[in-house]
C-alpha atoms as a PDB file:
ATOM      1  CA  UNK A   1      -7.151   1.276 -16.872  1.00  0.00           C
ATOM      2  CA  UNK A   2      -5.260   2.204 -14.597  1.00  0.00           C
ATOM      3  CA  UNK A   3      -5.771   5.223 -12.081  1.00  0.00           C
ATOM      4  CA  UNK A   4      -3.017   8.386 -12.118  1.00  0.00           C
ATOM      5  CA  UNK A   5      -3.746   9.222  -8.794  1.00  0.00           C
ATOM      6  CA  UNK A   6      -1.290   8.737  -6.240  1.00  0.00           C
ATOM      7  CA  UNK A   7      -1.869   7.961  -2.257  1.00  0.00           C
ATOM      8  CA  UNK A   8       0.103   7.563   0.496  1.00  0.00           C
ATOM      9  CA  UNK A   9      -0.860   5.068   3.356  1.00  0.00           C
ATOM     10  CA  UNK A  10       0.507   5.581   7.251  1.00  0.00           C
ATOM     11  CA  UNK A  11       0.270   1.828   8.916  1.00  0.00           C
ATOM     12  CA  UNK A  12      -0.274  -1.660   7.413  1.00  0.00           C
ATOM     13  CA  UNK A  13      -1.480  -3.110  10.209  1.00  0.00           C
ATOM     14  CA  UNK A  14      -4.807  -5.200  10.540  1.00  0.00           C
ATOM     15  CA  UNK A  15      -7.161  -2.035   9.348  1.00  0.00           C
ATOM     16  CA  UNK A  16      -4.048  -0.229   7.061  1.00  0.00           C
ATOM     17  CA  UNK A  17      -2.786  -3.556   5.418  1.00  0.00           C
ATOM     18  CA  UNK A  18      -6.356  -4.558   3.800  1.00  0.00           C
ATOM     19  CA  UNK A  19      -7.238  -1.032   2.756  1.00  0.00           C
ATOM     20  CA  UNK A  20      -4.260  -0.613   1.217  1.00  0.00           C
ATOM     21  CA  UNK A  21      -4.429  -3.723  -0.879  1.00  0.00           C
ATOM     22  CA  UNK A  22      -7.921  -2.738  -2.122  1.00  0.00           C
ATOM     23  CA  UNK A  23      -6.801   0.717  -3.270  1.00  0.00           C
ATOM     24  CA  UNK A  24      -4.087  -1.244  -5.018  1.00  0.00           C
ATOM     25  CA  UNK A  25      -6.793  -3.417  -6.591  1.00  0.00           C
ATOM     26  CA  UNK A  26      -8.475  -0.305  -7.634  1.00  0.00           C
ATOM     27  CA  UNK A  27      -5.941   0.792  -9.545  1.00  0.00           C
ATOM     28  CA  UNK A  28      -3.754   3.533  -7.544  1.00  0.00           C
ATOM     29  CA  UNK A  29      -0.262   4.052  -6.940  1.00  0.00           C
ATOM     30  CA  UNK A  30      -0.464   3.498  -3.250  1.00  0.00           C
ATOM     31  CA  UNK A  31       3.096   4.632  -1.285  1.00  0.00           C
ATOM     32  CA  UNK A  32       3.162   3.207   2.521  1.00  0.00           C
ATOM     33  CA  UNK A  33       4.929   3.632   5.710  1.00  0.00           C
ATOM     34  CA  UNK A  34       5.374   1.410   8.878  1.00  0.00           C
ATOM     35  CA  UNK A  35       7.156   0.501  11.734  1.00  0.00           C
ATOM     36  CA  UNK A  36       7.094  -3.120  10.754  1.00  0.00           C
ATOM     37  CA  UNK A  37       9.397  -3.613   7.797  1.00  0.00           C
ATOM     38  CA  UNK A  38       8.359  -7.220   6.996  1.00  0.00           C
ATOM     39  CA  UNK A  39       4.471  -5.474   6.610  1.00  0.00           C
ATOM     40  CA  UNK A  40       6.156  -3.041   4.000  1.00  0.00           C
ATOM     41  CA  UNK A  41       8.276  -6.080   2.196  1.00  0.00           C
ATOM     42  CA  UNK A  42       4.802  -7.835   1.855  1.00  0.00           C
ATOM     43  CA  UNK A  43       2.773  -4.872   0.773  1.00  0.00           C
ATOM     44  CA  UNK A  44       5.596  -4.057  -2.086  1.00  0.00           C
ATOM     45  CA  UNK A  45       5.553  -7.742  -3.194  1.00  0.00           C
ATOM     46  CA  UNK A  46       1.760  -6.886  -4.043  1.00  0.00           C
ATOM     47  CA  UNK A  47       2.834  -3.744  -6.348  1.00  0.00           C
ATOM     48  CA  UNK A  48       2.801  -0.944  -3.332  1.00  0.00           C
ATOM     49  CA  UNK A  49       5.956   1.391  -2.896  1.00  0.00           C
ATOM     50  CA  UNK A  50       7.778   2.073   0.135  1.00  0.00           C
ATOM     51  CA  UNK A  51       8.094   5.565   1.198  1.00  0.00           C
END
């Protein structure tokens, strides 16, 4: 099941990155921002949306 709710997510870094990915696991459409592209590339190849 998945969750409706929607959540955006300011820095994939070493703290942003991992929380991100476990709201992802949860179920939520998770859209992120950050300065590092390549951290954005990698979070979207997990199912996350760039902003």
């Amino acid at each position: 099941m998945a969750n409706e709710k929607k959540i955006g997510f300011i820095g994939l870094g070493n703290m942003g990155f991992p929380m991100a990915r476990n709201l992802l696991k949860k179920g939520y459409a998770v859209y992120a921002l950050d300065i590092n592209k390549e951290s954005e590339q990698s979070f979207g190849e997990l199912g996350g949306m760039s902003v």
